[in-house]
PDB file of N, CA and C in Angstrom:
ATOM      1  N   UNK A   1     104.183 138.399 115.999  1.00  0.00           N
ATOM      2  CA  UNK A   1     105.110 137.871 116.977  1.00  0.00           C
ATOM      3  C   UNK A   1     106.494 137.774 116.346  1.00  0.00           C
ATOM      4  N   UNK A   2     107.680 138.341 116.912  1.00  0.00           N
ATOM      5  CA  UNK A   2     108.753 138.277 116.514  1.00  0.00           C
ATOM      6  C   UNK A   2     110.010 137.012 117.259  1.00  0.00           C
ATOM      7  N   UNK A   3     110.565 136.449 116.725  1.00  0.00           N
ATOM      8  CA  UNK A   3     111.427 135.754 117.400  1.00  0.00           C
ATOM      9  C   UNK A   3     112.749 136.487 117.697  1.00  0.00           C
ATOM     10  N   UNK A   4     113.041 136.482 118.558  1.00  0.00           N
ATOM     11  CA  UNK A   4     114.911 136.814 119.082  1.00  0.00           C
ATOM     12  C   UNK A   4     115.690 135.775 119.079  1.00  0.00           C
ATOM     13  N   UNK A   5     116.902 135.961 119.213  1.00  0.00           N
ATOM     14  CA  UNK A   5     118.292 135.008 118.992  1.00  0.00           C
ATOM     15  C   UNK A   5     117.686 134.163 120.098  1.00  0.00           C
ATOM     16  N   UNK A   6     117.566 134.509 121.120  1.00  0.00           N
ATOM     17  CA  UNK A   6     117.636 134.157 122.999  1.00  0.00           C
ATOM     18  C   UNK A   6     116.366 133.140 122.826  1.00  0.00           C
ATOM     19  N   UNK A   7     115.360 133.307 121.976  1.00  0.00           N
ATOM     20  CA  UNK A   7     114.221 132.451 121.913  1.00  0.00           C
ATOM     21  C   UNK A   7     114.857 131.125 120.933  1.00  0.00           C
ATOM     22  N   UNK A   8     115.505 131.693 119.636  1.00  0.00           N
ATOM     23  CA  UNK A   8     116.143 130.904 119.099  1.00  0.00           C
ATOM     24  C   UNK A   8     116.975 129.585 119.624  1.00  0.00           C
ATOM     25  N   UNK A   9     117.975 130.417 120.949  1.00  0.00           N
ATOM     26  CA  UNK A   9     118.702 129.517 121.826  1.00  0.00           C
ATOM     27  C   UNK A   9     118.345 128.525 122.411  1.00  0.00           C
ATOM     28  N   UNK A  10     116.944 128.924 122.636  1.00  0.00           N
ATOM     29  CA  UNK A  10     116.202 127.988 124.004  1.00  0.00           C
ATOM     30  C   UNK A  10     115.590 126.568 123.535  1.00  0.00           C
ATOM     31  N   UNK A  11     115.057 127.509 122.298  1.00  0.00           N
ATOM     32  CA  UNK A  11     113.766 126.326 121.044  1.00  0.00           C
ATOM     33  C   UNK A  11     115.271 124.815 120.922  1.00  0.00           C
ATOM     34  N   UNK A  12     116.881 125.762 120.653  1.00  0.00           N
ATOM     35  CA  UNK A  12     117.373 124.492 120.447  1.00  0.00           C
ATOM     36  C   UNK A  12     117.385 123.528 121.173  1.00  0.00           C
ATOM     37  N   UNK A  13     118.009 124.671 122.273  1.00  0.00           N
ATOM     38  CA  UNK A  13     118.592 123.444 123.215  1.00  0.00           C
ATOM     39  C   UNK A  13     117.398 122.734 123.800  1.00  0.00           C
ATOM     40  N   UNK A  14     116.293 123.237 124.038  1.00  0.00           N
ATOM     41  CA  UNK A  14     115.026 122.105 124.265  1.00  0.00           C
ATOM     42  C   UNK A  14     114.714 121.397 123.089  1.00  0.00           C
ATOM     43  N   UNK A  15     114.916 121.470 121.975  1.00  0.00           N
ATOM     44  CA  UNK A  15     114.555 120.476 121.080  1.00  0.00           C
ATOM     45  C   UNK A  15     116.004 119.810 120.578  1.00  0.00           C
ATOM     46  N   UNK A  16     117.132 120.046 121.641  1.00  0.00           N
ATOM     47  CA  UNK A  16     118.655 119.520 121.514  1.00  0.00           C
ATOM     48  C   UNK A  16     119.268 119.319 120.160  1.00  0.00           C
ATOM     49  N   UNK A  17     119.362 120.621 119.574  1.00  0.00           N
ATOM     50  CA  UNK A  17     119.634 120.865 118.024  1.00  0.00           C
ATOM     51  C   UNK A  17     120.753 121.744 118.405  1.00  0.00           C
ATOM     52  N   UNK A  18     121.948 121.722 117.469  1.00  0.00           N
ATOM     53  CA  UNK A  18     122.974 122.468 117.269  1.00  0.00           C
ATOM     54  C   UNK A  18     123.036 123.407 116.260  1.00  0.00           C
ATOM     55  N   UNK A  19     122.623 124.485 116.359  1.00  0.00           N
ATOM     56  CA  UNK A  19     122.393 125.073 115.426  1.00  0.00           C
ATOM     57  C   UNK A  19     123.243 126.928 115.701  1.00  0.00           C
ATOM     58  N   UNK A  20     124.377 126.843 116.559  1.00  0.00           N
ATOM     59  CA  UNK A  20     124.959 127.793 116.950  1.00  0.00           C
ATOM     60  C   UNK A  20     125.419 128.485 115.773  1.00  0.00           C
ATOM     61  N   UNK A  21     126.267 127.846 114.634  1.00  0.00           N
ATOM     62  CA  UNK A  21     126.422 128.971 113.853  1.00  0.00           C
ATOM     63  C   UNK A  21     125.380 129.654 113.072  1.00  0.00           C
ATOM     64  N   UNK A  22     123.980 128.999 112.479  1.00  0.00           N
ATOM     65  CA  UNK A  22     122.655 129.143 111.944  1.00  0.00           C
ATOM     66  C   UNK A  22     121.864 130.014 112.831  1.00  0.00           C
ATOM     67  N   UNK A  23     121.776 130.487 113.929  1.00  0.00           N
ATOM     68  CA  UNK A  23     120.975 131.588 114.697  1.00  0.00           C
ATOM     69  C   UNK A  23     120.128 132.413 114.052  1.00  0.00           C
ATOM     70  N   UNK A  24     120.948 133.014 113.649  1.00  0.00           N
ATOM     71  CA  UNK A  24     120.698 133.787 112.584  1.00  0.00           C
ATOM     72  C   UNK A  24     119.298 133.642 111.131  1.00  0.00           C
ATOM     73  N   UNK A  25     120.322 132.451 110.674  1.00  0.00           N
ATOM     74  CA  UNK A  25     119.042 132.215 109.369  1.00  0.00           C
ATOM     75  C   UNK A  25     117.918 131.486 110.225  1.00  0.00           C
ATOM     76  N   UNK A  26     118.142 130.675 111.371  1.00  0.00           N
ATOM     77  CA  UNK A  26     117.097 130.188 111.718  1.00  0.00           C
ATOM     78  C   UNK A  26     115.704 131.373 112.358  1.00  0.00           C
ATOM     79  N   UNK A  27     116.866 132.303 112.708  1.00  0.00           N
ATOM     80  CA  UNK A  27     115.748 132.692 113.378  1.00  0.00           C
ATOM     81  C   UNK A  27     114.955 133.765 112.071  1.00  0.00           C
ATOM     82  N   UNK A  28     115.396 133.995 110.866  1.00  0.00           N
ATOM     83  CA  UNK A  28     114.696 134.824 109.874  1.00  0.00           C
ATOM     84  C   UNK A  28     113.496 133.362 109.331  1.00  0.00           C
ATOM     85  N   UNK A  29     113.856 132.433 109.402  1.00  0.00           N
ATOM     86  CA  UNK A  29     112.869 131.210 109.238  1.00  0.00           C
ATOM     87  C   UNK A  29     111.536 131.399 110.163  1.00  0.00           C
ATOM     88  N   UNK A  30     112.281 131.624 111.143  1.00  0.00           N
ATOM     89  CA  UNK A  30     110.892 131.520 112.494  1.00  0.00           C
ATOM     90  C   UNK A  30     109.906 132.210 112.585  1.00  0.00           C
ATOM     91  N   UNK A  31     110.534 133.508 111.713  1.00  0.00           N
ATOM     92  CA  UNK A  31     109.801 135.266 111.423  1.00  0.00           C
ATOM     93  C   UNK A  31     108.912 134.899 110.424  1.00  0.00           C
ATOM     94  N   UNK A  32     109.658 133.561 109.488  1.00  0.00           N
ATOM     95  CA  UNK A  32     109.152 133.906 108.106  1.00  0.00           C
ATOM     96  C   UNK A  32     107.857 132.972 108.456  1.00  0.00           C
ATOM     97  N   UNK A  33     108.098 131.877 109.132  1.00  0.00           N
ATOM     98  CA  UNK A  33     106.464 131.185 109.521  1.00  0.00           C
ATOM     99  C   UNK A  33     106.032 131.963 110.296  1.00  0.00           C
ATOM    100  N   UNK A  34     105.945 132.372 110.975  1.00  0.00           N
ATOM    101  CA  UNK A  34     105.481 133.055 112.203  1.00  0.00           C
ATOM    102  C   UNK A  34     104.639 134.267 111.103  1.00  0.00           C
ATOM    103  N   UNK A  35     104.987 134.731 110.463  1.00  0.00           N
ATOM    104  CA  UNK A  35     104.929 135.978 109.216  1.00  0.00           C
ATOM    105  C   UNK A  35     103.771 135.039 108.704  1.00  0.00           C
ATOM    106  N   UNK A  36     103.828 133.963 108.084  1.00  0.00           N
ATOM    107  CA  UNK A  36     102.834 133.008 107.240  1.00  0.00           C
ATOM    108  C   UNK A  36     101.341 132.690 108.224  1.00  0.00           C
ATOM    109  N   UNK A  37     101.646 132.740 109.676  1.00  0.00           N
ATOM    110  CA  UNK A  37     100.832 131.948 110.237  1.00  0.00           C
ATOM    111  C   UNK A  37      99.613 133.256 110.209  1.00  0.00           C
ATOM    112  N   UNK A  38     100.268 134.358 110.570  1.00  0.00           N
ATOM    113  CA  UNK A  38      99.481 135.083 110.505  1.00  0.00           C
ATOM    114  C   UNK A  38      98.473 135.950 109.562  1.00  0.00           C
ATOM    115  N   UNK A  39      98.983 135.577 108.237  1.00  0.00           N
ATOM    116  CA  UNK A  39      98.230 135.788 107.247  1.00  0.00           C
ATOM    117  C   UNK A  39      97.260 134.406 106.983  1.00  0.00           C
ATOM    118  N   UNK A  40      97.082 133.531 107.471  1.00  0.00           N
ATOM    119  CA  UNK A  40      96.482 132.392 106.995  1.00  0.00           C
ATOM    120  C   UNK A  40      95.115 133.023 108.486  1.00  0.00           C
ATOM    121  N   UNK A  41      95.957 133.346 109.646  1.00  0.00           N
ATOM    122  CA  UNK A  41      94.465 133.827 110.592  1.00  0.00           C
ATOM    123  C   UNK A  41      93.880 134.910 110.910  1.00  0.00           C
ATOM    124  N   UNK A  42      93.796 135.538 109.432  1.00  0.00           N
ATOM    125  CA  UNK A  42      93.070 136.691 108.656  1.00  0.00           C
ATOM    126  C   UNK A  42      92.032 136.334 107.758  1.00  0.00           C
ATOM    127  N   UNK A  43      92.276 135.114 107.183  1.00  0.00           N
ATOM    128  CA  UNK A  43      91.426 134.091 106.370  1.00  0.00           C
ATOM    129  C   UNK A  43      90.366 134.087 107.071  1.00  0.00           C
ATOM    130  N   UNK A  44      88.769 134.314 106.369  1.00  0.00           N
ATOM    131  CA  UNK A  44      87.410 134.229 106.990  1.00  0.00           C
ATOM    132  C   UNK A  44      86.911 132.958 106.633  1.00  0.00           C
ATOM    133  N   UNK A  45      86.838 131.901 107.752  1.00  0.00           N
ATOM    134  CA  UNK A  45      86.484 130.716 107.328  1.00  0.00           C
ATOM    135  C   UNK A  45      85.558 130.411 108.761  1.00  0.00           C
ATOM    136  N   UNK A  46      84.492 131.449 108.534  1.00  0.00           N
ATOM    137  CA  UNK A  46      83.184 131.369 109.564  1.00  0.00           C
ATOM    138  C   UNK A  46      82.746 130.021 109.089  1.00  0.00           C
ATOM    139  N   UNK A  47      82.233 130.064 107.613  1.00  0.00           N
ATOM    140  CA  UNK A  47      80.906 128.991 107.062  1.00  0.00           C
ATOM    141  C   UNK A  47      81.884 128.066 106.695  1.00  0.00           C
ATOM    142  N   UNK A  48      83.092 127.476 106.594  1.00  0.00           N
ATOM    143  CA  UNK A  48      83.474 126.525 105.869  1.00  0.00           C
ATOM    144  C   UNK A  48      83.829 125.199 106.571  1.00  0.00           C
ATOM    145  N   UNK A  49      83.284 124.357 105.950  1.00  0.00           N
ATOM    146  CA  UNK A  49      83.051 122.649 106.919  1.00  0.00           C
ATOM    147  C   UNK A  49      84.873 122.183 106.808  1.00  0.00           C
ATOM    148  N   UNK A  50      85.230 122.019 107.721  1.00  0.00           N
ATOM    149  CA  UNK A  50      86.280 121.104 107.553  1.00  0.00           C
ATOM    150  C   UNK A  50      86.418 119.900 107.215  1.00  0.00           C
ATOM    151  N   UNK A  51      87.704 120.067 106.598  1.00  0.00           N
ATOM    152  CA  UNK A  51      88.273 119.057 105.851  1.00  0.00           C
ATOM    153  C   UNK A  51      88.671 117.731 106.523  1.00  0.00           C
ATOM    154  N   UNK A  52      88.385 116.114 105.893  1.00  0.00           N
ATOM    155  CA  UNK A  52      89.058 115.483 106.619  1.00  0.00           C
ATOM    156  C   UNK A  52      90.103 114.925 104.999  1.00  0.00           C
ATOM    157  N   UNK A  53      89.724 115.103 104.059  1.00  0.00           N
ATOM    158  CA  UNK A  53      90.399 114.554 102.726  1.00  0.00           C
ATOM    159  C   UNK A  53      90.561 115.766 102.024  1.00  0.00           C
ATOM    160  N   UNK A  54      91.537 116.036 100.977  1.00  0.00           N
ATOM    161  CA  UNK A  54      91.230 116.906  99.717  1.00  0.00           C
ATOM    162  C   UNK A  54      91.026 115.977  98.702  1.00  0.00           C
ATOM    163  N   UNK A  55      90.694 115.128  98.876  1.00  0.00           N
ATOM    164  CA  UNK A  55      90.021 113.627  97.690  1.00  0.00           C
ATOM    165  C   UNK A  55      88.502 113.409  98.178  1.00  0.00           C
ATOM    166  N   UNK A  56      87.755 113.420  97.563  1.00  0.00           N
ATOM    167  CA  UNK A  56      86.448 112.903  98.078  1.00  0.00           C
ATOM    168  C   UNK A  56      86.375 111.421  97.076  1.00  0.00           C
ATOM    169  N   UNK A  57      86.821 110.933  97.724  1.00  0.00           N
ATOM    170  CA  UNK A  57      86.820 109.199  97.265  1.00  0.00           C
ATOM    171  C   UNK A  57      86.606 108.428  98.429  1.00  0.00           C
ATOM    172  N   UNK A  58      85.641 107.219  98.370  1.00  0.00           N
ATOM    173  CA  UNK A  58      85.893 106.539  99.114  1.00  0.00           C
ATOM    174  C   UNK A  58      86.144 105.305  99.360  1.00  0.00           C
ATOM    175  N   UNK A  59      86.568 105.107 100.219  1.00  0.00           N
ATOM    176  CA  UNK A  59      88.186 103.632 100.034  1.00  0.00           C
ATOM    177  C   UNK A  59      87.073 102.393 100.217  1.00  0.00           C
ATOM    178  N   UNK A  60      87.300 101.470  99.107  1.00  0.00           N
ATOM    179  CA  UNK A  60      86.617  99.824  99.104  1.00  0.00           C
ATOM    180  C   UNK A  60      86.995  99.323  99.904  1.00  0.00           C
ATOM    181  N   UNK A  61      86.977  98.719 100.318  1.00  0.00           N
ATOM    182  CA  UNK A  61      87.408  97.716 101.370  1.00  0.00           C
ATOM    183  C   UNK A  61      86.804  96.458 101.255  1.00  0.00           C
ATOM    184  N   UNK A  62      88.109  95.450 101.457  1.00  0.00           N
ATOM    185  CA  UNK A  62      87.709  93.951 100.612  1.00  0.00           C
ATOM    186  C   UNK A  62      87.129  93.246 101.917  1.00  0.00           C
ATOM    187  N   UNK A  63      86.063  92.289 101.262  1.00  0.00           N
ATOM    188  CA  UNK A  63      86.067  91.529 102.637  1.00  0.00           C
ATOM    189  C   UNK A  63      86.906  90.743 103.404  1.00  0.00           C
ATOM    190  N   UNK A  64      86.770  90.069 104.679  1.00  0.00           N
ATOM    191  CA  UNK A  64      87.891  89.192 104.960  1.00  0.00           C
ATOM    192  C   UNK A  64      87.495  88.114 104.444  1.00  0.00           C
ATOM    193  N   UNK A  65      88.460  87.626 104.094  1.00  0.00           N
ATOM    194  CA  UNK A  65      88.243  86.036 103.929  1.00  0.00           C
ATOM    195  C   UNK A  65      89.557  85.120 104.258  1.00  0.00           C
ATOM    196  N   UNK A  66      89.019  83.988 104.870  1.00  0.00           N
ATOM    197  CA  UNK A  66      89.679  82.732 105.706  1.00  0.00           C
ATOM    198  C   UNK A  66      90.277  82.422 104.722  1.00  0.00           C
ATOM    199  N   UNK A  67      91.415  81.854 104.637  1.00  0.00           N
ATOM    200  CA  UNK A  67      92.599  80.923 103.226  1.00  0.00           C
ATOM    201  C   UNK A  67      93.058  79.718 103.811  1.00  0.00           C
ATOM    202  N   UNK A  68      92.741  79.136 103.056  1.00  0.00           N
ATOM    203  CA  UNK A  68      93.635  77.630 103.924  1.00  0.00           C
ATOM    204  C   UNK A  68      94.998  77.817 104.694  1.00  0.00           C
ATOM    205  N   UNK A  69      96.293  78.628 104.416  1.00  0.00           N
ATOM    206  CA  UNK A  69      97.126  79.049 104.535  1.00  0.00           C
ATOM    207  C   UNK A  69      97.940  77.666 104.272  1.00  0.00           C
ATOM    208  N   UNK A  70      99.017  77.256 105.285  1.00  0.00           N
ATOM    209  CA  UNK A  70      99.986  76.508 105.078  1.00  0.00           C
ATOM    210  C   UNK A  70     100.402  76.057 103.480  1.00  0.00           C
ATOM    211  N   UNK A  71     100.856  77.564 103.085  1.00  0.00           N
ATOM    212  CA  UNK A  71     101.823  77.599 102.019  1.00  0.00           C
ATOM    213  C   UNK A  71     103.400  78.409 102.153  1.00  0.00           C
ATOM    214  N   UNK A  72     103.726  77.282 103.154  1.00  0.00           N
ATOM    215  CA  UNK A  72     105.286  77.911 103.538  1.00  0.00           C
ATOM    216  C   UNK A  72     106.036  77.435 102.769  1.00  0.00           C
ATOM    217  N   UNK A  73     105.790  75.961 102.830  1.00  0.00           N
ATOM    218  CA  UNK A  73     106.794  75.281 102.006  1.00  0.00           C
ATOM    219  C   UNK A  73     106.768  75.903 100.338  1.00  0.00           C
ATOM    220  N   UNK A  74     105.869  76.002  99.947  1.00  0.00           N
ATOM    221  CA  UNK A  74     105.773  76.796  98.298  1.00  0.00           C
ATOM    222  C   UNK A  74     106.771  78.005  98.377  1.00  0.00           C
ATOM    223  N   UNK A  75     106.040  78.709  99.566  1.00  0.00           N
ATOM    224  CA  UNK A  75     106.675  80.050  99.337  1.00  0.00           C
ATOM    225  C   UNK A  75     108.043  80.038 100.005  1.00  0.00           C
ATOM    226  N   UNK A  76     108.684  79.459 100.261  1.00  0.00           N
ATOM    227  CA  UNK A  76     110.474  79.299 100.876  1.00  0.00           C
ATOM    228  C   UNK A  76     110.899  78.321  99.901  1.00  0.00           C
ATOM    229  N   UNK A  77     110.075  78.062  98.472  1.00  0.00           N
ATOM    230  CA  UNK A  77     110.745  77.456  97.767  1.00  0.00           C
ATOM    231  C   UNK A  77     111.106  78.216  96.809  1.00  0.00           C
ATOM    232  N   UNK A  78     110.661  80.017  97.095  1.00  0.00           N
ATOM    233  CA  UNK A  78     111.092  80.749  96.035  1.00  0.00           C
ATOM    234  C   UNK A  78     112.339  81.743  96.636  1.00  0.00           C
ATOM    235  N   UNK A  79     112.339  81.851  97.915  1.00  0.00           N
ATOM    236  CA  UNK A  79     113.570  81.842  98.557  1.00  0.00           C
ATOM    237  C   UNK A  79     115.144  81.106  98.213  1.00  0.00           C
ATOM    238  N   UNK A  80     116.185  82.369  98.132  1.00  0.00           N
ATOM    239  CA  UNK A  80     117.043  81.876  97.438  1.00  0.00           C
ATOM    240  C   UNK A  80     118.423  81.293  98.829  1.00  0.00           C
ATOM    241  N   UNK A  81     117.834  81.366 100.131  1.00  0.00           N
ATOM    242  CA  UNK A  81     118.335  80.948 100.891  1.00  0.00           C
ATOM    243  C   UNK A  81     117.065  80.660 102.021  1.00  0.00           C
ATOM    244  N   UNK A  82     117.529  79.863 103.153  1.00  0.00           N
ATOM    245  CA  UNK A  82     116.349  79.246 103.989  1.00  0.00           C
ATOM    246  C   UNK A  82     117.050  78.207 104.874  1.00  0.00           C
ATOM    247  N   UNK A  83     116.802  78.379 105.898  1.00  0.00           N
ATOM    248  CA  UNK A  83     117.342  77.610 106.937  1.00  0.00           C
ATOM    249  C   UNK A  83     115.769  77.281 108.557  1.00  0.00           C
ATOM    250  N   UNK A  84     115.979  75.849 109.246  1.00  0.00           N
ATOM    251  CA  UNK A  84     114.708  75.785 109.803  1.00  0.00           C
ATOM    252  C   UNK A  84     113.476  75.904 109.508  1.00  0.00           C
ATOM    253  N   UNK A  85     113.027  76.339 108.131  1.00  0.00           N
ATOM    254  CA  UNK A  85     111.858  76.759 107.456  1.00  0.00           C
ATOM    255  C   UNK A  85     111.688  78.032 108.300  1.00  0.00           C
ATOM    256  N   UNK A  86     112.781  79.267 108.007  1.00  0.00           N
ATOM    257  CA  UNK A  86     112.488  80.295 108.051  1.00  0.00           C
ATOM    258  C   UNK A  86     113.588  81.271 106.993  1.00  0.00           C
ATOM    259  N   UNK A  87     113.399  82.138 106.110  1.00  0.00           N
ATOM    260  CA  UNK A  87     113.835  83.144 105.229  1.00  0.00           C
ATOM    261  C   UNK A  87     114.954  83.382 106.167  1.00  0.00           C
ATOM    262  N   UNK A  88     116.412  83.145 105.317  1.00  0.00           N
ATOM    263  CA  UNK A  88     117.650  83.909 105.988  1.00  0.00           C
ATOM    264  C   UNK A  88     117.819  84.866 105.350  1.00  0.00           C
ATOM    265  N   UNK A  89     118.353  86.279 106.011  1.00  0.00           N
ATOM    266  CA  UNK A  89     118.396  87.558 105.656  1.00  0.00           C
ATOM    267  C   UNK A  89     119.720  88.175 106.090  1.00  0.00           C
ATOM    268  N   UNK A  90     120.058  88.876 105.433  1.00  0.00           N
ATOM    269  CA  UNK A  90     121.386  89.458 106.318  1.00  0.00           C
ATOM    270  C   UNK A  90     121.018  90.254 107.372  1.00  0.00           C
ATOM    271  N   UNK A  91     122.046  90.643 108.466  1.00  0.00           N
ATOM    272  CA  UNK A  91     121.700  91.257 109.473  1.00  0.00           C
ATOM    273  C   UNK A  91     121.497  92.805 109.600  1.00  0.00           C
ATOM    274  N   UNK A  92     120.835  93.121 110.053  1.00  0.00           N
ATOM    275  CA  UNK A  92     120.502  94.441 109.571  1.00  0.00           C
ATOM    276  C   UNK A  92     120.423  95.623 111.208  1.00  0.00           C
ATOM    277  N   UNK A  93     120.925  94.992 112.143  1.00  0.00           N
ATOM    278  CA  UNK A  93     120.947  95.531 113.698  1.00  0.00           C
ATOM    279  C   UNK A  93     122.016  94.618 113.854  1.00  0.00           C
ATOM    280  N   UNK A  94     123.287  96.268 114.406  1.00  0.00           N
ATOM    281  CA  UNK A  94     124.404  95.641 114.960  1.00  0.00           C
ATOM    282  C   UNK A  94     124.300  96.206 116.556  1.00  0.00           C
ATOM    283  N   UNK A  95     123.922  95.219 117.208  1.00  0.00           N
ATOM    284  CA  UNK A  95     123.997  95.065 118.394  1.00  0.00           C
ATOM    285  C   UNK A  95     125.118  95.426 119.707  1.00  0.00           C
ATOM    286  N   UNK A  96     125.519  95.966 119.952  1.00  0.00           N
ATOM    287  CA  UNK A  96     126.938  96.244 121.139  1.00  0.00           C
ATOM    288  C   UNK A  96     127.012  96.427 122.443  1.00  0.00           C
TER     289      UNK A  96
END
């Protein structure tokens, strides 16, 4: 499968990318996966089980356990600012 400029055009503006002066390299990109995809579905993988890991490990998992909790006051005493018994932070969303 080959890509054209005109396919190039379309992929942007539906995926609303500016990529007018790049046409070009993008579209030798598109060839070049497009080029990749098809050597990977030449690959004979009749008998082979799929993958859900390339790790065969498997993850511990702790039990739950209940904690007394109400350790605010400890822990906002390592807080180097605190107001209402809640962590002050700078603002990080400017709102308009």
């Amino acid at each position: 499968m080959k890509i054209d400029a005109e396919t190039v055009k379309k992929i942007a503006f539906l995926s609303r990318l500016n990529i007018d002066e790049t046409i070009e390299d993008t579209k030798k990109d598109f060839n070049n996966i497009f080029a990749m995809i098809e050597q990977f579905n030449e690959v004979n993988t009749q008998n082979v089980q799929p993958l859900t890991s390339v790790n065969d490990a498997n993850l511990v998992c702790r039990k739950d356990e209940v904690t007394s909790g109400g350790n605010a006051k400890a822990i906002l005493a390592n807080a180097p600012e605190q107001e209402y018994g809640y962590f002050v932070v700078p603002k990080v969303v400017d709102v308009e």
